[in-house]
PDB file of N, CA and C in Angstrom:
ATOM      1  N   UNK A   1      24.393  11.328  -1.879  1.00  0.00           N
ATOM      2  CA  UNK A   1      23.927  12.654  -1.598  1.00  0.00           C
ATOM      3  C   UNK A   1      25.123  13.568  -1.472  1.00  0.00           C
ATOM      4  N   UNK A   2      24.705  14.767  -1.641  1.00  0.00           N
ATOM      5  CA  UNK A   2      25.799  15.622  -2.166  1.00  0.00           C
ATOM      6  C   UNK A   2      25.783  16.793  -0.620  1.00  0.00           C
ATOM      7  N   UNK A   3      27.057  17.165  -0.261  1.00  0.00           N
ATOM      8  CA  UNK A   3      27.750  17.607   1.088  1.00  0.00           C
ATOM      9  C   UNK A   3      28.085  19.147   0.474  1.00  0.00           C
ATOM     10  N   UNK A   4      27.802  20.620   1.018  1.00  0.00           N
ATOM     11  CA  UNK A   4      28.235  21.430   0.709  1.00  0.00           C
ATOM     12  C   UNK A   4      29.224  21.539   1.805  1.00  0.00           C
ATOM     13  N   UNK A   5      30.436  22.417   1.012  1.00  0.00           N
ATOM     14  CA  UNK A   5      31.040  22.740   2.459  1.00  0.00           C
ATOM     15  C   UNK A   5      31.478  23.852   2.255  1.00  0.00           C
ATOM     16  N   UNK A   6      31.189  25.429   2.916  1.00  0.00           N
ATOM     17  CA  UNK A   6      31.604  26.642   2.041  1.00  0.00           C
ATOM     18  C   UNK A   6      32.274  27.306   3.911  1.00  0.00           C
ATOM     19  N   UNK A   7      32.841  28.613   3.261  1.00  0.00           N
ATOM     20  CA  UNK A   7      33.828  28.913   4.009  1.00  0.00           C
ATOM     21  C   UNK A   7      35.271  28.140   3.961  1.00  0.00           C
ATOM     22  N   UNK A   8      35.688  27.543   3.091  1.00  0.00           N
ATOM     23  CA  UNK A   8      36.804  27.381   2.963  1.00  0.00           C
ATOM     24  C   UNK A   8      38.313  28.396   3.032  1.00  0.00           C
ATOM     25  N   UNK A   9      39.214  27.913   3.815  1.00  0.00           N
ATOM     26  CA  UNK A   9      40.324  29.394   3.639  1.00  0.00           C
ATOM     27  C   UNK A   9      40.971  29.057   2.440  1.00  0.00           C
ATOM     28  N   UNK A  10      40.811  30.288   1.729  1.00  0.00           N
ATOM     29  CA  UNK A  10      42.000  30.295   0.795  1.00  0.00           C
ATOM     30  C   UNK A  10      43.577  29.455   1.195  1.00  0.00           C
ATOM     31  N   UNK A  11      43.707  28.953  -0.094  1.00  0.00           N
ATOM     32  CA  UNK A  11      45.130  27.976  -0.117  1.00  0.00           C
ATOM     33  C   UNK A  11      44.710  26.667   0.920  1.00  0.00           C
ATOM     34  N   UNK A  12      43.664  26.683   1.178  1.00  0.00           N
ATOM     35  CA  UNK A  12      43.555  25.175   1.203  1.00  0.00           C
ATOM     36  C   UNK A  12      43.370  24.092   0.157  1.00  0.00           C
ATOM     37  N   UNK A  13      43.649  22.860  -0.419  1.00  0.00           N
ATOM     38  CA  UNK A  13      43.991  22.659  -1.047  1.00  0.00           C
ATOM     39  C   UNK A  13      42.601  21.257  -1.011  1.00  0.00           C
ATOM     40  N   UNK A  14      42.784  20.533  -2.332  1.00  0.00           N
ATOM     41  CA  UNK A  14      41.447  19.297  -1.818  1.00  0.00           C
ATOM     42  C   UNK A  14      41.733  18.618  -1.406  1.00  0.00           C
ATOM     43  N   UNK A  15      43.416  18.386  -1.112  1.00  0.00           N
ATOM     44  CA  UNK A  15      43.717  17.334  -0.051  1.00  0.00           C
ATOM     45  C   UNK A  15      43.893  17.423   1.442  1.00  0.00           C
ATOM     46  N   UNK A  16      43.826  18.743   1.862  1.00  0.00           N
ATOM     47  CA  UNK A  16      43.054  19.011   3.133  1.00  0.00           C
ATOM     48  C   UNK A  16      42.059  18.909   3.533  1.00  0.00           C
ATOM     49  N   UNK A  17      40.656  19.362   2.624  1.00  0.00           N
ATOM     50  CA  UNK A  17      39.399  19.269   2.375  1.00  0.00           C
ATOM     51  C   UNK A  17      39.040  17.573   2.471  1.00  0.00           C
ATOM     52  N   UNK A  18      39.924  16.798   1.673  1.00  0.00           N
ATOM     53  CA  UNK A  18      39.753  15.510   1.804  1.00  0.00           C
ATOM     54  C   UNK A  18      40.696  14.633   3.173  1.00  0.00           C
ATOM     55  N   UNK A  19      41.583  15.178   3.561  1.00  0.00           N
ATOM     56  CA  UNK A  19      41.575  14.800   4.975  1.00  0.00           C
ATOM     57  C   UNK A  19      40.581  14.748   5.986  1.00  0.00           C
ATOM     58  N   UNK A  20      39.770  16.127   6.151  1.00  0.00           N
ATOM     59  CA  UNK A  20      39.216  16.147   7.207  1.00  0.00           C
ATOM     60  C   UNK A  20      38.273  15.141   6.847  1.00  0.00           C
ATOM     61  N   UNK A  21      37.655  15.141   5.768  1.00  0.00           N
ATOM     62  CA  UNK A  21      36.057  14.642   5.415  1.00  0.00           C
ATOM     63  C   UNK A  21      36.079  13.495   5.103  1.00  0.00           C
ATOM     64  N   UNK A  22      37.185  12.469   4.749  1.00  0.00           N
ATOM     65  CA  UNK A  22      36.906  11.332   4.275  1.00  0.00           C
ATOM     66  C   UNK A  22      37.106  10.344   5.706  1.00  0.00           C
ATOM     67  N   UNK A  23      37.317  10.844   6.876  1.00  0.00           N
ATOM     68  CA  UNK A  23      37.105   9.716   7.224  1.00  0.00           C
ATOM     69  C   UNK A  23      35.179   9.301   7.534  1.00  0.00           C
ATOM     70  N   UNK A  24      34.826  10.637   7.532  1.00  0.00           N
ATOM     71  CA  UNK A  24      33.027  10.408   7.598  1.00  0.00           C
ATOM     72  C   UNK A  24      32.048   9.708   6.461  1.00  0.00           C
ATOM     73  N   UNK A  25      33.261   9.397   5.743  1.00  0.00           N
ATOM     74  CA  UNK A  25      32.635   8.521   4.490  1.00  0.00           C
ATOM     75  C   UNK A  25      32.657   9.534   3.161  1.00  0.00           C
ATOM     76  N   UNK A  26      33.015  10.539   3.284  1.00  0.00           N
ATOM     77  CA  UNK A  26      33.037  11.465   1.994  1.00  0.00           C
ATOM     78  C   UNK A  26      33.857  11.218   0.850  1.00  0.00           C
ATOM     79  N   UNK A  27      33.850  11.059  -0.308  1.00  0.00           N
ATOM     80  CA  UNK A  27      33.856  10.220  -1.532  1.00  0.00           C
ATOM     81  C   UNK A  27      33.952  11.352  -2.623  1.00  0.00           C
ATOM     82  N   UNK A  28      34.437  11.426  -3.746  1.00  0.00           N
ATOM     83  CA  UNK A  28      34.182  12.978  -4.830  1.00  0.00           C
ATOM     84  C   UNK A  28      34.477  14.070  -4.533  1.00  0.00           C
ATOM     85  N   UNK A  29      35.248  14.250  -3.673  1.00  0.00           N
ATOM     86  CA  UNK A  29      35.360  15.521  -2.946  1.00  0.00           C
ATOM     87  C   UNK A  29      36.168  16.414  -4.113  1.00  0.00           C
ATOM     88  N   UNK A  30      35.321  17.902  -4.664  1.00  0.00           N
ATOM     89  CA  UNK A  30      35.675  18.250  -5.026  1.00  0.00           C
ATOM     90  C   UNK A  30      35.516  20.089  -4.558  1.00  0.00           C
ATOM     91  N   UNK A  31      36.590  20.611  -5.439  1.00  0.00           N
ATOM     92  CA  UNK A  31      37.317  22.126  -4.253  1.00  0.00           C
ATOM     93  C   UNK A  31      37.051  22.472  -5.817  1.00  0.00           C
ATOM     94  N   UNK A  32      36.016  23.899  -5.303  1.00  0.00           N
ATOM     95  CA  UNK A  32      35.682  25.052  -6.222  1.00  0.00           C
ATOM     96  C   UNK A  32      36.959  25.885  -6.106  1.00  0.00           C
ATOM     97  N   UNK A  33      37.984  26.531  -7.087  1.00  0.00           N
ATOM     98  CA  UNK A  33      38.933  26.725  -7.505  1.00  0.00           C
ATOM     99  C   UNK A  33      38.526  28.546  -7.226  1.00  0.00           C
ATOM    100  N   UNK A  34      38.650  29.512  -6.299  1.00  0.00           N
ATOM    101  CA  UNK A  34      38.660  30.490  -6.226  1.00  0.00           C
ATOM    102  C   UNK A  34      37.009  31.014  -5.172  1.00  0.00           C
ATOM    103  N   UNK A  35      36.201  29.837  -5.107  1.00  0.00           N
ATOM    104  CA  UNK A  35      35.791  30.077  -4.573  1.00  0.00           C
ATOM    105  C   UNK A  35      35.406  29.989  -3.129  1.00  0.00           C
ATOM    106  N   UNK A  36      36.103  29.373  -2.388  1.00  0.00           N
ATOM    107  CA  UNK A  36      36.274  29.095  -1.578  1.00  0.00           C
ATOM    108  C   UNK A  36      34.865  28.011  -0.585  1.00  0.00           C
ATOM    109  N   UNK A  37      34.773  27.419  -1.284  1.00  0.00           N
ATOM    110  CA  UNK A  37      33.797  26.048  -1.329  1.00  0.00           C
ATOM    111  C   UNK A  37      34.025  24.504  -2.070  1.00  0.00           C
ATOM    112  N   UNK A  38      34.033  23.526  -1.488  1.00  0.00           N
ATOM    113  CA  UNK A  38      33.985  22.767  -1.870  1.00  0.00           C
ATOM    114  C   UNK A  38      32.529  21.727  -2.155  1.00  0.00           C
ATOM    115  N   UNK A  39      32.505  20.379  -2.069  1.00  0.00           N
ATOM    116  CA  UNK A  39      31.092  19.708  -2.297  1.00  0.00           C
ATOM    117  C   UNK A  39      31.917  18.354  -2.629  1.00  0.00           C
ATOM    118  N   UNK A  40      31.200  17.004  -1.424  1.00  0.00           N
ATOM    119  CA  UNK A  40      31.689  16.059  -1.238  1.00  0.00           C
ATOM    120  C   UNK A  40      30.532  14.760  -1.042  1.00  0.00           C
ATOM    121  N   UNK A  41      30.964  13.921  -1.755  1.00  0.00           N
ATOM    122  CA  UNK A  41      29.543  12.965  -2.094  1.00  0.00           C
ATOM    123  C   UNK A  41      29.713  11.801  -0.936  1.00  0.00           C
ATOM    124  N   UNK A  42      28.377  11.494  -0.200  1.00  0.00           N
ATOM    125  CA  UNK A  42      28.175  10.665   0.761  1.00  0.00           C
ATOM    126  C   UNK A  42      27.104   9.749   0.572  1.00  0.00           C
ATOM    127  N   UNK A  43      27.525   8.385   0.424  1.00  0.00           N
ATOM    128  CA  UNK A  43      26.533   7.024   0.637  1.00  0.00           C
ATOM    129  C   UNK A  43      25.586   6.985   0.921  1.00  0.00           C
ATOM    130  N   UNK A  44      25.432   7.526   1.867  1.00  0.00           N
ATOM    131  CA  UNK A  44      24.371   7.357   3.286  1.00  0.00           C
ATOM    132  C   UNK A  44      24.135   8.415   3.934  1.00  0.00           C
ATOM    133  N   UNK A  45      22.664   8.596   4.188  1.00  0.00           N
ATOM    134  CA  UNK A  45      22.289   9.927   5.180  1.00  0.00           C
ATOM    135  C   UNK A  45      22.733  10.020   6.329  1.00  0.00           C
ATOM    136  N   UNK A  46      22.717   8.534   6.652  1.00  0.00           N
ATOM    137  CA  UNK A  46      23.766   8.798   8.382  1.00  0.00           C
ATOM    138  C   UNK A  46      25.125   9.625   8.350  1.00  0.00           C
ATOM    139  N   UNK A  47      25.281   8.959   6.774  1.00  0.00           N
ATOM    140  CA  UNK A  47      27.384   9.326   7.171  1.00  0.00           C
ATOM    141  C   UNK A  47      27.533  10.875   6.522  1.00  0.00           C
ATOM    142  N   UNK A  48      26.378  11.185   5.916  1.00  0.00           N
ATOM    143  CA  UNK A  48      26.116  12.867   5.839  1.00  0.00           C
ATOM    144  C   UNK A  48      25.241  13.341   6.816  1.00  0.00           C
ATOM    145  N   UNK A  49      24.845  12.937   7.606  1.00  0.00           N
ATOM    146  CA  UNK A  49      24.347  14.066   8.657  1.00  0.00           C
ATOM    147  C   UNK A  49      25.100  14.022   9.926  1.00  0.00           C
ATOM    148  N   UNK A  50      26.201  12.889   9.974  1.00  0.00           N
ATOM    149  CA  UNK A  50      26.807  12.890  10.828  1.00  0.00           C
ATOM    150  C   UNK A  50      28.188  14.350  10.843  1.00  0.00           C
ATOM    151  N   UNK A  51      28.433  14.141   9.350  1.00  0.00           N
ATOM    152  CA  UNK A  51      29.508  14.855   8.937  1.00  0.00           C
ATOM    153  C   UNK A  51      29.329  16.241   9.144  1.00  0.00           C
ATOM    154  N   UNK A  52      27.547  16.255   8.730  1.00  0.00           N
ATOM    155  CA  UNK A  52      27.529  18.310   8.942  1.00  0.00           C
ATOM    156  C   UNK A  52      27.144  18.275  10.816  1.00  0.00           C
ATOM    157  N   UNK A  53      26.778  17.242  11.389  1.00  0.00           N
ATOM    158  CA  UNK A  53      26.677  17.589  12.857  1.00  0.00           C
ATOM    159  C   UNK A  53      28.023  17.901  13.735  1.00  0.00           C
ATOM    160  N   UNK A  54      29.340  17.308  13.184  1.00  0.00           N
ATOM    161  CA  UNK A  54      30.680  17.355  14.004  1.00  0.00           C
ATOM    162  C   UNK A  54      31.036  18.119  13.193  1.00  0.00           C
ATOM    163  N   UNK A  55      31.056  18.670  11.657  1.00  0.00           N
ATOM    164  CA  UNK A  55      32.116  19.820  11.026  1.00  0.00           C
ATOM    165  C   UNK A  55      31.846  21.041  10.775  1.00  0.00           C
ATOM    166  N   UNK A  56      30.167  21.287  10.855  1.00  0.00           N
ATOM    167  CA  UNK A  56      29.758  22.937  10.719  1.00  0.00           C
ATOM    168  C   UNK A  56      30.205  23.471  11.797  1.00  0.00           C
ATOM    169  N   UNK A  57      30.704  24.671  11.550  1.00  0.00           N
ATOM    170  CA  UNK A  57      31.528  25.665  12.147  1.00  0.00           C
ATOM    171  C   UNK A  57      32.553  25.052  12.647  1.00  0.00           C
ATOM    172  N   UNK A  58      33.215  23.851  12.277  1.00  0.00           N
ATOM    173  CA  UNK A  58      34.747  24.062  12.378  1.00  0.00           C
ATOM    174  C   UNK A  58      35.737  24.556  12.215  1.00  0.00           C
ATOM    175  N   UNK A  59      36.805  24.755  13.142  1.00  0.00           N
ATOM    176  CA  UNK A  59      37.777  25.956  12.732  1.00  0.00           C
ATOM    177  C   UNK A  59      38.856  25.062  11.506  1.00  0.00           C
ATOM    178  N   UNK A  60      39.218  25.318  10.769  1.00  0.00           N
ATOM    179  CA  UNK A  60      40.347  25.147   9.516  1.00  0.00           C
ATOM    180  C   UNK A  60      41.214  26.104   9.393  1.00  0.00           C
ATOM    181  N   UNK A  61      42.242  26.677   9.928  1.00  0.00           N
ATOM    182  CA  UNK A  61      42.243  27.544   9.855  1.00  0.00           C
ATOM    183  C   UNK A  61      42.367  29.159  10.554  1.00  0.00           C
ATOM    184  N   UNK A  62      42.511  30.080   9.986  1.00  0.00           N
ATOM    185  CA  UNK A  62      41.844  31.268  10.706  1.00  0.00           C
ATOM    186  C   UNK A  62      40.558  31.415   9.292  1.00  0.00           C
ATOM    187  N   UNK A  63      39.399  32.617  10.262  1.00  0.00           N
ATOM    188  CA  UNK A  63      38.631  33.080   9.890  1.00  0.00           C
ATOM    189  C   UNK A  63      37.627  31.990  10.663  1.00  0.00           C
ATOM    190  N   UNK A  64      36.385  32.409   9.596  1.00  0.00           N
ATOM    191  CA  UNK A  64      34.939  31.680  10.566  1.00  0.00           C
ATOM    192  C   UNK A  64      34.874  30.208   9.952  1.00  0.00           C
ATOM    193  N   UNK A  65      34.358  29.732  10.772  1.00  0.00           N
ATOM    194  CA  UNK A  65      34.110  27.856  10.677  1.00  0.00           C
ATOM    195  C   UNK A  65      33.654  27.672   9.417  1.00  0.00           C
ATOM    196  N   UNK A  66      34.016  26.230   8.923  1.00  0.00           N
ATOM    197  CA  UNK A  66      33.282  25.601   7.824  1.00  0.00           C
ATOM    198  C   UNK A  66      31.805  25.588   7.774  1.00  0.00           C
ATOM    199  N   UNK A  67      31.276  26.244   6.673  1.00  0.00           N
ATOM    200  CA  UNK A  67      29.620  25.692   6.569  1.00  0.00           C
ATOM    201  C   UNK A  67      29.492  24.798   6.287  1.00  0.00           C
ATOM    202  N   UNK A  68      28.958  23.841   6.582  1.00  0.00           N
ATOM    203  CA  UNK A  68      28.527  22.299   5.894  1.00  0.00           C
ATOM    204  C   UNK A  68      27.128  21.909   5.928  1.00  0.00           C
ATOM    205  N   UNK A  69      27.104  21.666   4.947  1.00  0.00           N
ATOM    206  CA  UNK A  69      25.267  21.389   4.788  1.00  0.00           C
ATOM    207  C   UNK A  69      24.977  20.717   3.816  1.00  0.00           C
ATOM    208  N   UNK A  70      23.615  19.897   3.583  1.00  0.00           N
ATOM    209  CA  UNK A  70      23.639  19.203   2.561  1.00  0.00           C
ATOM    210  C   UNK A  70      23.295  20.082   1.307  1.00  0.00           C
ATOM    211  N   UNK A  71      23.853  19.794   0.066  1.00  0.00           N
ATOM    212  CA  UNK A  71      23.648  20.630  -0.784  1.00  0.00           C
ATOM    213  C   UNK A  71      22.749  20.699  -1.837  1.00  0.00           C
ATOM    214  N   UNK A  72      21.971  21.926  -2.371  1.00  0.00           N
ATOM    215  CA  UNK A  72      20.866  22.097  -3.207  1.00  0.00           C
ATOM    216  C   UNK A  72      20.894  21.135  -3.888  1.00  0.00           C
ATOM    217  N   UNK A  73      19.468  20.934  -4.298  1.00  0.00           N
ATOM    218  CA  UNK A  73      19.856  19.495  -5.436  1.00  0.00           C
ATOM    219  C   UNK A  73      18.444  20.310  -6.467  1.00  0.00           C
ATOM    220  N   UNK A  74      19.202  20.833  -7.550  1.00  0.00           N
ATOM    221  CA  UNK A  74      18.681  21.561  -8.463  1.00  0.00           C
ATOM    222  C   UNK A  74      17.636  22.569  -8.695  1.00  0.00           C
ATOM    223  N   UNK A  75      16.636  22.737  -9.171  1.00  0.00           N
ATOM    224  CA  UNK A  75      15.640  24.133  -9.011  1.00  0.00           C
ATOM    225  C   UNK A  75      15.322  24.555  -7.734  1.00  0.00           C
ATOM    226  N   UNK A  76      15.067  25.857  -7.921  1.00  0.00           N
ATOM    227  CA  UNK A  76      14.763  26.489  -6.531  1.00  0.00           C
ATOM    228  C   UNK A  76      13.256  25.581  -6.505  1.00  0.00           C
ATOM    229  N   UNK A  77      12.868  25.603  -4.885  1.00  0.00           N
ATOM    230  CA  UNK A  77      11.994  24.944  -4.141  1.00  0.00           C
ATOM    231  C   UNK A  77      12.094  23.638  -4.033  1.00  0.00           C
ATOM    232  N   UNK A  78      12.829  22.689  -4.416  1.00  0.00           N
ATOM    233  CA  UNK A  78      13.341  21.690  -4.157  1.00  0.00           C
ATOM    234  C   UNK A  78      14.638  21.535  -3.385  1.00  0.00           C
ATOM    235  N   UNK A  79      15.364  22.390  -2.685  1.00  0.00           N
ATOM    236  CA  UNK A  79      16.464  22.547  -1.964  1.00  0.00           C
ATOM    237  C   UNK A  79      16.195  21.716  -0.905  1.00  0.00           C
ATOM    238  N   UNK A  80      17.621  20.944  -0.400  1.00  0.00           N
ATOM    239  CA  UNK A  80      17.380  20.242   0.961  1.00  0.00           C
ATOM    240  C   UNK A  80      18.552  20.632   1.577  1.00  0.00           C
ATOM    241  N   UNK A  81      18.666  22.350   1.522  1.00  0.00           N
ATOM    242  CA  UNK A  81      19.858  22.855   2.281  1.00  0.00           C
ATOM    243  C   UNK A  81      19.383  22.998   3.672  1.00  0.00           C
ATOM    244  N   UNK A  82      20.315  23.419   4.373  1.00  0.00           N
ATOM    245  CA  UNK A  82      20.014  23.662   5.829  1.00  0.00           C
ATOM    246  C   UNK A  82      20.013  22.322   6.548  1.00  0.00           C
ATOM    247  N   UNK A  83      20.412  21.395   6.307  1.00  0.00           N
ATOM    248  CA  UNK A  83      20.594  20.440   7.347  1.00  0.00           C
ATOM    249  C   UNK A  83      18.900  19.255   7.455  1.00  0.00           C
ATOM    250  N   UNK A  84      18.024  19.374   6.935  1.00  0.00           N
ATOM    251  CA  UNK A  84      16.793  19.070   6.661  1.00  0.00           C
ATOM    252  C   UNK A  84      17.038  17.725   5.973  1.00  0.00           C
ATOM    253  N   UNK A  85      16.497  16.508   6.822  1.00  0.00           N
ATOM    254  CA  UNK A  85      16.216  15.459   5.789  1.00  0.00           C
ATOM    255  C   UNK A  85      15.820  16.029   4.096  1.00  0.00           C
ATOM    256  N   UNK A  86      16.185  14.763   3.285  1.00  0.00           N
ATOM    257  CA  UNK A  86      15.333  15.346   1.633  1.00  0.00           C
ATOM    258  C   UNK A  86      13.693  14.963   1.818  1.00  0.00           C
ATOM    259  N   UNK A  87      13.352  15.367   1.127  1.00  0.00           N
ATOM    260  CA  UNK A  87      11.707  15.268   0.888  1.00  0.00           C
ATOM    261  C   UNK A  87      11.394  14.507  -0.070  1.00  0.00           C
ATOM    262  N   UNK A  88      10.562  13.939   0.031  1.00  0.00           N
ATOM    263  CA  UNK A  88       9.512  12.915  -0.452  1.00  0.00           C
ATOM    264  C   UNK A  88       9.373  13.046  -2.155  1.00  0.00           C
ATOM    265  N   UNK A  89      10.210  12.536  -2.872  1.00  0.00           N
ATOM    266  CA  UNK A  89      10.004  12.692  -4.309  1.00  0.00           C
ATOM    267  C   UNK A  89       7.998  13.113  -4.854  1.00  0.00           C
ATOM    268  N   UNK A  90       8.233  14.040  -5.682  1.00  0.00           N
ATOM    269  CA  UNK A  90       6.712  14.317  -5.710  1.00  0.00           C
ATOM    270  C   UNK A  90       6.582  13.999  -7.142  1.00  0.00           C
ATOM    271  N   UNK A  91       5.384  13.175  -7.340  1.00  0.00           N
ATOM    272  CA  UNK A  91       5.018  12.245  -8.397  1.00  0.00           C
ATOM    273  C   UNK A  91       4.850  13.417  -9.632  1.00  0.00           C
ATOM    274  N   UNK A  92       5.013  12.837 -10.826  1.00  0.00           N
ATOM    275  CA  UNK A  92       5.133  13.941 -11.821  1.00  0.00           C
ATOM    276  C   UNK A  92       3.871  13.803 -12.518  1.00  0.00           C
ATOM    277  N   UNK A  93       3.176  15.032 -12.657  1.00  0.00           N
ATOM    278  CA  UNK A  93       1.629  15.121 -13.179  1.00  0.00           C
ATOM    279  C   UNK A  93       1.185  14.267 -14.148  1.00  0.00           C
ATOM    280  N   UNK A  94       1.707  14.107 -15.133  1.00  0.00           N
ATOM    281  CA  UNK A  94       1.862  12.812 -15.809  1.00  0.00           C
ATOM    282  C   UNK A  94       1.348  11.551 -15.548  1.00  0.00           C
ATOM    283  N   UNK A  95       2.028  11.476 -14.235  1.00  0.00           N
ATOM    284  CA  UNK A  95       2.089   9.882 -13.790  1.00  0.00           C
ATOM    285  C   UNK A  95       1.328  10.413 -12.813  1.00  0.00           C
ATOM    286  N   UNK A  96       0.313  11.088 -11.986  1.00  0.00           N
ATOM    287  CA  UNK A  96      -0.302  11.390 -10.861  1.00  0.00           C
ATOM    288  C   UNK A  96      -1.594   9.724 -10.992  1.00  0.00           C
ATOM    289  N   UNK A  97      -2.191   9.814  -9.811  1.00  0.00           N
ATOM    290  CA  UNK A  97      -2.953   8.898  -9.205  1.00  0.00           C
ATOM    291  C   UNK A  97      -4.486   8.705  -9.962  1.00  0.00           C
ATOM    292  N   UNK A  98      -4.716   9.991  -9.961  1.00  0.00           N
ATOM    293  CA  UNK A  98      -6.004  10.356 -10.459  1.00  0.00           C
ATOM    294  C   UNK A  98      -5.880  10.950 -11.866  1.00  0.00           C
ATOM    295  N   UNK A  99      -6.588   9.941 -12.346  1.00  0.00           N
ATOM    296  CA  UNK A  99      -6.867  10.755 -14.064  1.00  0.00           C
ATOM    297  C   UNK A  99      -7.129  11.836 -14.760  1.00  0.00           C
ATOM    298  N   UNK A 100      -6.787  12.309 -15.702  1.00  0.00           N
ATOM    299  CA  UNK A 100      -6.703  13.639 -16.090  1.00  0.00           C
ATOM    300  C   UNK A 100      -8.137  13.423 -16.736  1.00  0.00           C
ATOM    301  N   UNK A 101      -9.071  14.352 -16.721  1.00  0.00           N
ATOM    302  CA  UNK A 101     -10.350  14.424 -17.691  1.00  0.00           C
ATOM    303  C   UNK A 101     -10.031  15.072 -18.716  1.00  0.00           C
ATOM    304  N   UNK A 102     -10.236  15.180 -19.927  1.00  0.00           N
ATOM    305  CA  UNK A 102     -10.508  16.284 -20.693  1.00  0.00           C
ATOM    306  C   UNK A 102     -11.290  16.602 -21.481  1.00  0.00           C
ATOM    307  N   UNK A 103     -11.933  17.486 -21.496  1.00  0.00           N
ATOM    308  CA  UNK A 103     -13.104  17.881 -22.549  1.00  0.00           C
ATOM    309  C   UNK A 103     -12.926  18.668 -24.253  1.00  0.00           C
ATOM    310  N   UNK A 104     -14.159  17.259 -24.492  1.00  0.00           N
ATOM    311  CA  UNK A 104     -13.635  18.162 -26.363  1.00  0.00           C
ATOM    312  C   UNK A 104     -14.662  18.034 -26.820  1.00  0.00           C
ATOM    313  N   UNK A 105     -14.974  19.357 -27.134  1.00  0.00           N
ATOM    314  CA  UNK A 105     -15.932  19.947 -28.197  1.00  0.00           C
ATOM    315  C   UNK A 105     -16.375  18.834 -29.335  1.00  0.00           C
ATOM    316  N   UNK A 106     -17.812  18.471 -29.273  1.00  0.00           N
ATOM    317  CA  UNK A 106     -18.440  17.695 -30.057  1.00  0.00           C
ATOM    318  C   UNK A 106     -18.796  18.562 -31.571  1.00  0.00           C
ATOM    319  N   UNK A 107     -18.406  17.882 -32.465  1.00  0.00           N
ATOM    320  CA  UNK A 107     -18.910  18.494 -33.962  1.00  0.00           C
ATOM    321  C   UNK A 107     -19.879  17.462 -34.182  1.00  0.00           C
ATOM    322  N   UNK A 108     -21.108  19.147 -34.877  1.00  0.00           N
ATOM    323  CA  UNK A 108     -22.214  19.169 -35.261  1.00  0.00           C
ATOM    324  C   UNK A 108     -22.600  18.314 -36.293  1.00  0.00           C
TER     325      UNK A 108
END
């Protein structure tokens, strides 16, 4: 699972970014180049929810604390930002439980 971490200070570098975070198990750690965010891959939900419970709003720095949160995981409404367990994979209509009916016009 994938770790946002935004608020980064400028001229920090990913081997700072990867100091703080790898000892919580963070793995891939990679530093958005101007933007001042990075995103760091974790095993286990423990060793990512542990990581955003001790590092959001940490100081690095001057300016305001690190955001850390787990990060979007692709189209909007599927986000598991904000610190929120992920949700329950939802079965694809396709493959749903109950059968699709469909109706077709009988020739005369």
């Amino acid at each position: 699972m994938e770790v946002f971490i935004g608020r980064v200070p400028p001229g920090t570098g990913v081997q700072g970014v990867g100091d703080l975070f790898a000892p919580y198990g963070a793995t891939n750690i990679r530093l958005l180049e101007g933007k001042n965010c990075a995103f760091a891959h974790f095993e286990s939900w423990p060793e990512a929810e542990r990581c955003i419970a001790e590092l959001n709003g940490y100081q690095l720095g001057s300016g305001p604390g690190l955001n850390v949160k787990l990060a979007d995981s692709g189209p909007k409404g599927n986000s598991m930002a904000g610190g929120g367990r992920p949700s329950q994979p939802q079965p694809i209509p396709a493959f749903a439980k109950e059968p699709v009916h469909h109706t077709h016009a009988r020739e005369e």
